[in-house]
Protein backbone atom coordinates (compact mmCIF):
# COMPACT_ATOMS: atom_id res chain seq x y z
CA UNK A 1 -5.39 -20.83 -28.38
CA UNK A 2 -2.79 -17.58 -28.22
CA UNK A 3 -0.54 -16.92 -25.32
CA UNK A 4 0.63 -13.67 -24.73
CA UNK A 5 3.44 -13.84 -22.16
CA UNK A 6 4.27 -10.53 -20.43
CA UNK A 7 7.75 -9.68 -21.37
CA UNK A 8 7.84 -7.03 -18.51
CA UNK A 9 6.53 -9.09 -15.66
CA UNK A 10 9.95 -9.20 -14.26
CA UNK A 11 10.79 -5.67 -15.30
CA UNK A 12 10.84 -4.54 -11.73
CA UNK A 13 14.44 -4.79 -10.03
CA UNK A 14 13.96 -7.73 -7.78
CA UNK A 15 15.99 -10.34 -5.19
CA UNK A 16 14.90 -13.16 -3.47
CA UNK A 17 16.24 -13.72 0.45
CA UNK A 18 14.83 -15.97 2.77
CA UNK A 19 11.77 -16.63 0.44
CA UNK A 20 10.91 -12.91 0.34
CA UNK A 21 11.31 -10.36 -2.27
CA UNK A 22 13.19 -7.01 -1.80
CA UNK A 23 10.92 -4.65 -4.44
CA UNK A 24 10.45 -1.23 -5.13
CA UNK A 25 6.66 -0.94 -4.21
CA UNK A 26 4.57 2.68 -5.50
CA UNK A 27 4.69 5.03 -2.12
CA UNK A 28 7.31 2.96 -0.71
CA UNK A 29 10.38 5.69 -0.85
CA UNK A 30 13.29 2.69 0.29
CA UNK A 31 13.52 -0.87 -0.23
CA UNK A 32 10.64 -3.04 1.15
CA UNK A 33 10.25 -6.84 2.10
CA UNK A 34 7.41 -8.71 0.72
CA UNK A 35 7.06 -12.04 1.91
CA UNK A 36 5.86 -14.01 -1.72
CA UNK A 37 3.54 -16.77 -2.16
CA UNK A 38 5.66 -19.51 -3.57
CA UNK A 39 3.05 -22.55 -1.83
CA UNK A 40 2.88 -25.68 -2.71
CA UNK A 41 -0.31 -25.29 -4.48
CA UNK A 42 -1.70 -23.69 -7.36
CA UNK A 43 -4.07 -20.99 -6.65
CA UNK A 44 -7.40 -20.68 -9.32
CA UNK A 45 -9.36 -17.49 -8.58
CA UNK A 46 -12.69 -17.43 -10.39
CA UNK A 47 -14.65 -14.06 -11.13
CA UNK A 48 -18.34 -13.66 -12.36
CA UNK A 49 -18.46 -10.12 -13.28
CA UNK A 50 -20.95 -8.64 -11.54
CA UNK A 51 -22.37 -11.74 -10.79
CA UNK A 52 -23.86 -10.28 -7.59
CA UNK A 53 -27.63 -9.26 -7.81
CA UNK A 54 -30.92 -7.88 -5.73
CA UNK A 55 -33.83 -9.34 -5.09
CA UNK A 56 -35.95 -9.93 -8.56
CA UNK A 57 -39.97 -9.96 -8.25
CA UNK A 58 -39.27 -12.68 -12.00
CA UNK A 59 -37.66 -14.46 -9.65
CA UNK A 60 -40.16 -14.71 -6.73
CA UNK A 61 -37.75 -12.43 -4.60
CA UNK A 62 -34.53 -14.07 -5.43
CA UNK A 63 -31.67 -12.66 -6.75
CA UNK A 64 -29.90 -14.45 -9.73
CA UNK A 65 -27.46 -16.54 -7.53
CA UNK A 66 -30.18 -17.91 -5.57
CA UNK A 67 -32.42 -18.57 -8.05
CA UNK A 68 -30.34 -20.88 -10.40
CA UNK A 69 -28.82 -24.02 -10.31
CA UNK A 70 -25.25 -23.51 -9.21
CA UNK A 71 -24.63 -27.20 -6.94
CA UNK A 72 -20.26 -26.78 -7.84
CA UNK A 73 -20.42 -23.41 -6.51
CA UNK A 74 -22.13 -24.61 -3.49
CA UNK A 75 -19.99 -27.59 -3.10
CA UNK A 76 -17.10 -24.72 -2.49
CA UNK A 77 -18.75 -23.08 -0.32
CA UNK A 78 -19.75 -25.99 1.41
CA UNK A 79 -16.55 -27.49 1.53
CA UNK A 80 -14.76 -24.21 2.38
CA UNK A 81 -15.38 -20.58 3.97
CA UNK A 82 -17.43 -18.15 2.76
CA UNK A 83 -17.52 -14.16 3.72
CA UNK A 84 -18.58 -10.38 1.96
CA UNK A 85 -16.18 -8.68 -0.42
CA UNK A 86 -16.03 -4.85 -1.02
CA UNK A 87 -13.11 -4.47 -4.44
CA UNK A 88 -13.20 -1.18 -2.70
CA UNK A 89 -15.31 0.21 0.44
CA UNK A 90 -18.71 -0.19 1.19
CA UNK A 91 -21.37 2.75 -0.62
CA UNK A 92 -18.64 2.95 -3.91
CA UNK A 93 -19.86 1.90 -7.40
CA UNK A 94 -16.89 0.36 -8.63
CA UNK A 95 -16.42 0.04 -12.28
CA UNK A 96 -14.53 -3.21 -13.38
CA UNK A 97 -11.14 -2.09 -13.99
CA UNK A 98 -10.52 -0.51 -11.13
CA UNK A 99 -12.29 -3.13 -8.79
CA UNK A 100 -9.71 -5.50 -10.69
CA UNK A 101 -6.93 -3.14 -10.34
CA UNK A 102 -7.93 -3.49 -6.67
CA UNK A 103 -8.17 -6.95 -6.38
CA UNK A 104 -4.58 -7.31 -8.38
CA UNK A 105 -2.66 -5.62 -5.32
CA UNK A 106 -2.84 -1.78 -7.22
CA UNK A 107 -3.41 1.70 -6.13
CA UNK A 108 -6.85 2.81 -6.74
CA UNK A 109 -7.93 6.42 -7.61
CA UNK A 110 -11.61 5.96 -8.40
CA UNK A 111 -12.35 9.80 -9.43
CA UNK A 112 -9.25 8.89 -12.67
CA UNK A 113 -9.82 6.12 -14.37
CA UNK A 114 -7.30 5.05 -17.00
CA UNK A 115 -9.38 2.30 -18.60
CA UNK A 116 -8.72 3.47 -21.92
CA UNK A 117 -4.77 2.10 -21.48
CA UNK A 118 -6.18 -0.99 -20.14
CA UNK A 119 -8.69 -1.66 -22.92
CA UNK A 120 -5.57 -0.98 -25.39
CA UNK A 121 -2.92 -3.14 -23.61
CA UNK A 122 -5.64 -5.68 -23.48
CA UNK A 123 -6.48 -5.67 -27.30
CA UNK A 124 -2.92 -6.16 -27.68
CA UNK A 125 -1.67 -2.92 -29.01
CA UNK A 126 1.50 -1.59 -28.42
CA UNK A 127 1.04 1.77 -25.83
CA UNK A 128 4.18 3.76 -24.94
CA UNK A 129 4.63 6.32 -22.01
CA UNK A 130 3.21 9.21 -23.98
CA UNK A 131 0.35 7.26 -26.12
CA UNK A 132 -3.15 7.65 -25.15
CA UNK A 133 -5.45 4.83 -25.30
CA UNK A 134 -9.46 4.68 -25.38
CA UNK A 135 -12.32 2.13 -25.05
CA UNK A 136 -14.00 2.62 -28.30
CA UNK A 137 -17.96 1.41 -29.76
CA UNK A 138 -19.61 1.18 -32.58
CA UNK A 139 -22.43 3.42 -32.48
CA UNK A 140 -25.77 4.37 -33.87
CA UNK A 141 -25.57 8.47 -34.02
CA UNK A 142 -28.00 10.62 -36.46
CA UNK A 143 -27.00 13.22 -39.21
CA UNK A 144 -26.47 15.46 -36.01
CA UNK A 145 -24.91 13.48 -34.60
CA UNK A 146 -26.86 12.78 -31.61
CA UNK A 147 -26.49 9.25 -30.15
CA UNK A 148 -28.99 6.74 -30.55
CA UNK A 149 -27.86 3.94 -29.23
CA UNK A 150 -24.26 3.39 -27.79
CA UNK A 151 -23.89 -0.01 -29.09
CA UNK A 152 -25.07 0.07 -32.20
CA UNK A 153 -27.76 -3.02 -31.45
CA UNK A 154 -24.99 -5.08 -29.67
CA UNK A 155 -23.54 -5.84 -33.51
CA UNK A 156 -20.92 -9.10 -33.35
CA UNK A 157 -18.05 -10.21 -34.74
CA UNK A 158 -19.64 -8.71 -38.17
CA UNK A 159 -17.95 -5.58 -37.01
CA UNK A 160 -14.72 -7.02 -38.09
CA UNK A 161 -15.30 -5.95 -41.49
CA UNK A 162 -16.22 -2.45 -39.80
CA UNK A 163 -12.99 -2.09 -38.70
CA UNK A 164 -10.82 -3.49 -41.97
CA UNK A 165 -13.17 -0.80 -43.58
CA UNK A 166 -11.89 1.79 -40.64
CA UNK A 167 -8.39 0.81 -41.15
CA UNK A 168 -7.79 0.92 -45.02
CA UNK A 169 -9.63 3.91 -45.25
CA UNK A 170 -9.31 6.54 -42.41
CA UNK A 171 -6.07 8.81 -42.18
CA UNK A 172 -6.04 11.40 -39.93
CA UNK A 173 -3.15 14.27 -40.99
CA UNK A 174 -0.11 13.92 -39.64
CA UNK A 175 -1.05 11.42 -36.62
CA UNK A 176 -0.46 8.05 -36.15
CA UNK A 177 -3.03 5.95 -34.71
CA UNK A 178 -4.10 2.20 -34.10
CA UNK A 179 -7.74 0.79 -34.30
CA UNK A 180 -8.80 -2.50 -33.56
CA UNK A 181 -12.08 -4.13 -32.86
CA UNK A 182 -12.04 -6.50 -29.86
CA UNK A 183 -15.50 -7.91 -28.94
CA UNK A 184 -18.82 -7.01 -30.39
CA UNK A 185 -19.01 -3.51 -30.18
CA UNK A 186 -15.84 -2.94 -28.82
CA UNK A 187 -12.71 -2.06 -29.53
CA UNK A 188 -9.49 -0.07 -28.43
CA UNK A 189 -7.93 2.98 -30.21
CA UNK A 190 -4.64 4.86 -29.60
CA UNK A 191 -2.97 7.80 -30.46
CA UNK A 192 0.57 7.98 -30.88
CA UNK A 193 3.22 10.84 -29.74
CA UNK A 194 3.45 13.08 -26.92
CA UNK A 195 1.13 15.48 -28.23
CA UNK A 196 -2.11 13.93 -26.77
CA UNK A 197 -3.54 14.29 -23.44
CA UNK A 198 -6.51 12.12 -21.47
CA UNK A 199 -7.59 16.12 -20.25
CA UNK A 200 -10.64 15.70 -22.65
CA UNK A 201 -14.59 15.32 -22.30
CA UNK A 202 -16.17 12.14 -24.10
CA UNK A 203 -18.95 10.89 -24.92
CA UNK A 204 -20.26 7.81 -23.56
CA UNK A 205 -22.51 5.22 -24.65
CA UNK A 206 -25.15 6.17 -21.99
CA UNK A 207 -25.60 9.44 -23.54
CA UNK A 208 -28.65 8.70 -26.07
CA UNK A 209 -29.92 12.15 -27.15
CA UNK A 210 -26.68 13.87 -26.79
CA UNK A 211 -24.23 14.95 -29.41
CA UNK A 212 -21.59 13.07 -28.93
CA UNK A 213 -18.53 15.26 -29.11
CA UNK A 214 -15.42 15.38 -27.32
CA UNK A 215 -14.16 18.78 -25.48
CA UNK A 216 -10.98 19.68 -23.80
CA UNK A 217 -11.03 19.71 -19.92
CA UNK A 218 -8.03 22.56 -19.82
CA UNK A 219 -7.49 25.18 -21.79
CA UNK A 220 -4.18 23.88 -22.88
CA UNK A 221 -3.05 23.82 -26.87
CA UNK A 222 -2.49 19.73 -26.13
CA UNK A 223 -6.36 19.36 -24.63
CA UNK A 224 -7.51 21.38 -27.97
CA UNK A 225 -5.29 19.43 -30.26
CA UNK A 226 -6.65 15.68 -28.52
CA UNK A 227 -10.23 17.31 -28.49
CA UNK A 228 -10.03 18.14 -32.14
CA UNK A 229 -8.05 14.83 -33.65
CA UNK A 230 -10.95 12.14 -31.43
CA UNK A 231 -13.51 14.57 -33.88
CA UNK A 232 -11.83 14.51 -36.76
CA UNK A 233 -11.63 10.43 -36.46
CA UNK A 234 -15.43 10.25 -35.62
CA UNK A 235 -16.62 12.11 -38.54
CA UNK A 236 -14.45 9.99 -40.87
CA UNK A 237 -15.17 7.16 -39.34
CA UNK A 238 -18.71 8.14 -40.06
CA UNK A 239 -18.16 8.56 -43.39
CA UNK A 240 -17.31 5.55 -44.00
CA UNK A 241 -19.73 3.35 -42.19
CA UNK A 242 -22.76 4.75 -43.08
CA UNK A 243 -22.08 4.08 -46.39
CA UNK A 244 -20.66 0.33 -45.63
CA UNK A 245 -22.97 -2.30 -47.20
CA UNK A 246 -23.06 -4.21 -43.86
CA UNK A 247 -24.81 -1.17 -42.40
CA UNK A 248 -27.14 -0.54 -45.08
CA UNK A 249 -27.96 -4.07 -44.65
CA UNK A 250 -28.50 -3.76 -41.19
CA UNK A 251 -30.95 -1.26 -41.89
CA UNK A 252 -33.15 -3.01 -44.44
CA UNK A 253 -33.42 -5.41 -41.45
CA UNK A 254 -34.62 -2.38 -38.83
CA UNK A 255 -31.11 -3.39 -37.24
CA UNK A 256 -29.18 0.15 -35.93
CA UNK A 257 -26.77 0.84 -38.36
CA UNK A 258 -22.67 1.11 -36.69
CA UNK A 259 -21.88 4.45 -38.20
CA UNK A 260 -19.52 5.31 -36.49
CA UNK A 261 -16.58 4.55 -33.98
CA UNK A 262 -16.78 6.39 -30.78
CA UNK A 263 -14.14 6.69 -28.13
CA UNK A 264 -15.06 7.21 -24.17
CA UNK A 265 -12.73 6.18 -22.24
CA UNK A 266 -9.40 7.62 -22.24
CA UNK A 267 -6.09 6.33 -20.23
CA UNK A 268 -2.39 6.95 -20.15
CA UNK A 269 0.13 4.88 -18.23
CA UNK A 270 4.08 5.56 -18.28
CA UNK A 271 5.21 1.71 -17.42
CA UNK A 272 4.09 -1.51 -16.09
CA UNK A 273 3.66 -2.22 -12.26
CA UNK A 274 3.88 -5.86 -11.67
CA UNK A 275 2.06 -6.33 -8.78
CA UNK A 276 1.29 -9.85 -8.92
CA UNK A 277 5.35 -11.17 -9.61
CA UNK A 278 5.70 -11.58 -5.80
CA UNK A 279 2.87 -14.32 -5.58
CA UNK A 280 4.35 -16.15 -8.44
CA UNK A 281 3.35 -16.41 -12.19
CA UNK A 282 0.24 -15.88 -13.11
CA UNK A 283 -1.70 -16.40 -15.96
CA UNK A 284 -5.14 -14.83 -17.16
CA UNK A 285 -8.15 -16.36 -18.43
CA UNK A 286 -10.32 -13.69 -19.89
CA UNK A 287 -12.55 -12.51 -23.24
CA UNK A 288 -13.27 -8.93 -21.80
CA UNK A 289 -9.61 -6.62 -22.90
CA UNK A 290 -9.99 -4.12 -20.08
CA UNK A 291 -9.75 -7.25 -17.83
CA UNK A 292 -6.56 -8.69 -19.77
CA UNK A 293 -5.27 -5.01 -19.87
CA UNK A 294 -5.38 -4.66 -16.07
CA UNK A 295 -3.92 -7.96 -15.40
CA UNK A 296 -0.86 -7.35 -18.30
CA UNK A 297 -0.11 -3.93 -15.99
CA UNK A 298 -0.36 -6.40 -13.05
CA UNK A 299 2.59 -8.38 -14.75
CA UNK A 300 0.44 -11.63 -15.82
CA UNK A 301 0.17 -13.49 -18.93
CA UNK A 302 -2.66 -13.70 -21.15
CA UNK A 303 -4.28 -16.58 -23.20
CA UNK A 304 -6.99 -16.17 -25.63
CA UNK A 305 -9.05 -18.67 -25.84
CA UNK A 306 -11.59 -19.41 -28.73
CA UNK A 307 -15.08 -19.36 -28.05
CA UNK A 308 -14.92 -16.95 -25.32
CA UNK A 309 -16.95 -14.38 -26.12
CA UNK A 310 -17.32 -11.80 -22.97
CA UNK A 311 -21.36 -12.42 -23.85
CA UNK A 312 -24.21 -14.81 -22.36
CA UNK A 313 -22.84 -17.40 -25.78
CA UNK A 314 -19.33 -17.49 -23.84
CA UNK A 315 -18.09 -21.04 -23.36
CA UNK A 316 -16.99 -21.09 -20.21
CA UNK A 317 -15.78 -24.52 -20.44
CA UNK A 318 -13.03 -23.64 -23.35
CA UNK A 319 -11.90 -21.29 -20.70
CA UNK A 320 -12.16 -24.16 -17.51
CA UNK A 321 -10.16 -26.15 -20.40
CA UNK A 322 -7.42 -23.44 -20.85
CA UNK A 323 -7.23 -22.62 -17.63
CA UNK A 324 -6.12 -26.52 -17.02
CA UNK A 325 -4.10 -26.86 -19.78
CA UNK A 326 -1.65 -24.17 -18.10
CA UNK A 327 -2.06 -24.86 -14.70
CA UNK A 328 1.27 -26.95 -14.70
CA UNK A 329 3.12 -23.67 -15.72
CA UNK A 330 1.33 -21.05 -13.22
CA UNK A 331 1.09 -20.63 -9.91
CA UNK A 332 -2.20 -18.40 -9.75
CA UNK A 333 -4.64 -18.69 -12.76
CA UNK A 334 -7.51 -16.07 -12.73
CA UNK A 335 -10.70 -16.80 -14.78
CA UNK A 336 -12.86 -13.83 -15.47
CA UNK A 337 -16.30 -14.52 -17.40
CA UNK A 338 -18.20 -11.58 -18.39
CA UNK A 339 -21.53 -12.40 -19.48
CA UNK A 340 -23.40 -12.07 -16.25
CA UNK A 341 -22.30 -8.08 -16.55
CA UNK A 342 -23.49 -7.65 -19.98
CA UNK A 343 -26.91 -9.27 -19.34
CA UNK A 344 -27.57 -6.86 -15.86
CA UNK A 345 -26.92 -3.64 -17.99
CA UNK A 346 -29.37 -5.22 -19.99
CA UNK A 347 -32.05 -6.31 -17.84
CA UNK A 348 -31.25 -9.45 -19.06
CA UNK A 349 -32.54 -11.92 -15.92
CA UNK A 350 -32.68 -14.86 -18.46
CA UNK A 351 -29.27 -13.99 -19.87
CA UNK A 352 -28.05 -13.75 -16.49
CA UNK A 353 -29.58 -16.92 -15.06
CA UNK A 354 -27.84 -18.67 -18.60
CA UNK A 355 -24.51 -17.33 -17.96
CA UNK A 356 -24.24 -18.34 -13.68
CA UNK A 357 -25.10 -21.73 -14.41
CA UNK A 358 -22.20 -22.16 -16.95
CA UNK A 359 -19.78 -20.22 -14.65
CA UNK A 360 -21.25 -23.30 -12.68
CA UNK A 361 -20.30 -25.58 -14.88
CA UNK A 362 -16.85 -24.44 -15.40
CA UNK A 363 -16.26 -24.87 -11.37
CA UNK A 364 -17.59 -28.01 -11.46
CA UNK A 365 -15.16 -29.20 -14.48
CA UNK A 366 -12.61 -27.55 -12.99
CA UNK A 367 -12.91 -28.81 -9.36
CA UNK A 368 -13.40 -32.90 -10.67
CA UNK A 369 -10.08 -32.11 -12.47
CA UNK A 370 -7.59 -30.52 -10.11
CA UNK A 371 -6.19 -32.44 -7.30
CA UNK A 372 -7.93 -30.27 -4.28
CA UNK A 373 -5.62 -31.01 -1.79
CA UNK A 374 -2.94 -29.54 -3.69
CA UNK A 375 -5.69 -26.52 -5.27
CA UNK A 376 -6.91 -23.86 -3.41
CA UNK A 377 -9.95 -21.84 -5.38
CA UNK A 378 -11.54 -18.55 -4.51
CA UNK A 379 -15.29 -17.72 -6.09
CA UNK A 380 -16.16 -14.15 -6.23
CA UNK A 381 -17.88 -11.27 -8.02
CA UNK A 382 -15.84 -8.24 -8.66
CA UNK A 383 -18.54 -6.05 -8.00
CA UNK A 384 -22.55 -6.47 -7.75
CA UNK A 385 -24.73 -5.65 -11.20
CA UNK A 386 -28.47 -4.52 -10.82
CA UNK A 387 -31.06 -6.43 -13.33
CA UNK A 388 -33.55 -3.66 -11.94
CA UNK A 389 -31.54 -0.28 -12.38
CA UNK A 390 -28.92 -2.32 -15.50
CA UNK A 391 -26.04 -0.18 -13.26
CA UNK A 392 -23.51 -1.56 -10.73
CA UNK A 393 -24.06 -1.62 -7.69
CA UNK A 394 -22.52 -0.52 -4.24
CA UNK A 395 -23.37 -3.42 -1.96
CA UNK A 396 -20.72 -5.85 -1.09
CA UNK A 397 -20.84 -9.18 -2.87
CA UNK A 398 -20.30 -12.78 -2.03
CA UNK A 399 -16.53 -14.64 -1.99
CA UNK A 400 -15.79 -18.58 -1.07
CA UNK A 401 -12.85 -20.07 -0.67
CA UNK A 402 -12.16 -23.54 -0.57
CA UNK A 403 -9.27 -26.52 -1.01
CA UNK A 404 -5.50 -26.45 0.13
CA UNK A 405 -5.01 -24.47 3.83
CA UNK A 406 -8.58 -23.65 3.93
CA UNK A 407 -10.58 -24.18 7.19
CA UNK A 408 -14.41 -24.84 6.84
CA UNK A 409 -17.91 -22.90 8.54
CA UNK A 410 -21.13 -23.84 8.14
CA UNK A 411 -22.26 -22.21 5.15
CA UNK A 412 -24.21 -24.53 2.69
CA UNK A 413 -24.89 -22.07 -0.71
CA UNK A 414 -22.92 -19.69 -2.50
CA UNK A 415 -25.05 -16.40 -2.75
CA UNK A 416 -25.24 -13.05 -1.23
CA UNK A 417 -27.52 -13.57 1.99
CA UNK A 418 -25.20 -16.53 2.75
CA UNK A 419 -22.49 -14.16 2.43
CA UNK A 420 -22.85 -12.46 6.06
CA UNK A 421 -23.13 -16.08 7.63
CA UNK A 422 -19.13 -17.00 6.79
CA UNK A 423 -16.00 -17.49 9.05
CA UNK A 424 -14.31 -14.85 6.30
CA UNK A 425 -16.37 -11.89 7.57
CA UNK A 426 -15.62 -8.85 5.38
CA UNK A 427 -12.67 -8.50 2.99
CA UNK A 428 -11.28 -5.46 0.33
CA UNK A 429 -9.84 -5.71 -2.58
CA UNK A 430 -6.39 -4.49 -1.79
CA UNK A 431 -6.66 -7.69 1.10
CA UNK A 432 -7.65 -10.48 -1.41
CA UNK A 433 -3.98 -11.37 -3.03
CA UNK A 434 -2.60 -11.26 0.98
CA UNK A 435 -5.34 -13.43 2.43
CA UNK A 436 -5.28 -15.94 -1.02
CA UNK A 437 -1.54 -15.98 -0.13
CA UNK A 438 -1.88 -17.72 3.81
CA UNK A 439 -0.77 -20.85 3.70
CA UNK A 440 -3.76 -21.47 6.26
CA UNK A 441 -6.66 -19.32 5.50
């Protein structure tokens, strides 16, 4: 197990008086008070990403979270109070990052997303004020290349020879670049020096039947240059893996080959904002390196923890395990589980229905282990996740709190019709750390 502590949580200028901290907050032009959480109790926030459904004909109208077994995430809303959570507003499909961004006490800007520095800071790769960092796949994409399928089959942790191949072999003149693959698929890629720009068009890995091939945005000589050095790294990276025995094994088994490595996400940041330093220290729990990224910029540790895999094989028990093992050390600990994402983009009801009931698990292991008058949890989705339309959705989704401070209502299940019946009524995301923060809630 790997801890990465953030070196810059406490980067921001900072004094304690009278249990507050005086901080320099973004659109705050003087000095402002912020009252921090420093309870008595340790504070677990759990997060099923987009663990939030619609009704499912497979599942005799049900959605996912009323269908399966979940009695621990019951027993906190049963023991606790329950309401609806927006990471944003109501009618806004909220991509993870930024509902997370959100949720972590950030500013917001849903038509720029900088998920690309996220996914970067989350792989672990060094990003300074004028790198550029991208969400990368491996991708299946013809001789034209025109994509055929953005994630190359959903290929494992076999793509680690993929990228050693990447590494030794790729050069791109002149520029300086990192590649590493993170889960699956995925990976993170940046480009060093000031001479790159996010003001480019990319691909994604939605676009089957489109050439994947990046554009600038602005007719600017930087916007050309970033354009022309993201193609210049897909065609080699091309070259190489369509020639790599794993992928010409993959194709005597009608698997889609990985042949190349395709950014689509881009991101620049020019520091840190530690957001979450007021409320204490915080730790987080979490396969998926756009979530880590977010919560590093938030000013929170990170520990990587083996056998979590951001899929429906995650074991979310290794992570209810970590989580405990560092509880003595952190006052907030946020657990984010992936899987139940990954299997609504892919229609996956099964897959989804597999992953709630070990998020299940992991509540219950965690809630027979923690001393609950001294623990306060909070249960939430970050955003809902459509089986039907494998898209996010833009309906609010269900959050329970329970433990230390926290006042009861009559809600028996944890799901989304029980949602509307809780003493919580509606929250948003920039509202969650404040609320979590009450000593009474």
């Amino acid at each position: 197990m790997n801890l990465r502590q953030n070196a810059n949580a406490d980067s921001t200028d900072t004094k304690t008086r009278n249990g507050g901290e005086l901080l320099r907050q973004p659109g705050c032009k003087s000095i402002c008070l912020i009252f921090a959480l420093r309870l008595d109790v340790k504070l677990i926030i759990i997060i099923g990403d987009g663990m939030a459904d619609e009704p499912l004909e497979a599942l005799q109208g049900k959605t996912p979270l009323e269908y399966a077994q979940t009695p621990h995430m019951d027993a906190v809303a049963r023991s606790g109070s329950t309401g609806q959570f927006y990471a944003i507003e109501p009618g806004i499909k909220v991509d993870s990052d930024a509902a997370h961004l959100a949720m972590l006490g950030q500013e917001v800007d849903i038509s720029s997303s900088n998920r690309g520095a996220y996914e970067a800071l989350g792989a672990g790769l060094a990003l300074g004020p004028t790198d550029v960092g991208f969400r990368v796949n491996f991708a299946t994409i013809d001789d034209q290349f025109v994509l055929i399928d953005g994630r190359a089959g959903r290929i494992k942790s076999e793509a680690k020879e993929l990228e050693d191949a990447v590494n030794e072999t790729v050069e791109l003149d002149t520029i300086s670049f990192d590649f590493k693959q993170t889960l699956g698929f995925k990976g993170a890629f940046v480009l060093r020096d000031d001479d790159f720009t996010v003001d480019v068009s990319l691909p994604t890995q939605y676009g089957v039947g489109r050439r994947i091939w990046a554009r600038p945005l602005v007719e600017s000589t930087k916007a050309l240059h970033t354009a022309d050095t993201i193609n210049e790294f897909m065609s080699k990276t091309n070259e190489v893996l369509k020639r790599h025995p794993l992928n010409l094994e993959r194709l005597t088994e009608h698997k889609p080959p990985a042949n190349v490595v395709m950014p689509w996400a881009a991101g620049q940041i020019s520091r840190l904002n530690p957001t979450m330093t007021k409320y204490g220290k915080g730790l987080c729990v979490a396969a998926a390196p756009v979530i880590k990224g977010v919560c590093t910029y938030s000013g929170m540790d990170i520990v990587d923890v083996p056998g979590a895999t951001g899929e429906y094989d995650t074991d979310t028990l290794a992570k209810g395990k970590a989580a405990l093992e560092h509880l003595d050390d952190y006052d907030i600990v946020l657990i984010h589980v992936e899987g139940t994402d990954e299997a609504s983009h892919d229609g996956n009801v099964e897959g989804k229905l597999i992953t709630i009931e070990k998020i299940d698990a992991m509540v219950g292991y965690l809630l027979e282990r923690t001393d609950i008058a001294q623990t306060r949890f909070a249960l939430l989705a970050d955003h809902g996740s459509s089986c039907l339309t494998h898209d996010h959705m833009t309906t609010d989704v269900p959050i329970s709190v329970c433990g230390s401070g926290v006042g009861a209502d009559d809600v028996q299940q944890y799901n989304e019709k029980s949602a509307s019946k809780g003493r919580l009524n509606t929250l948003f995301g920039r509202q969650l750390m404040p609320f979590l923060a009450r000593s009474r809630v």
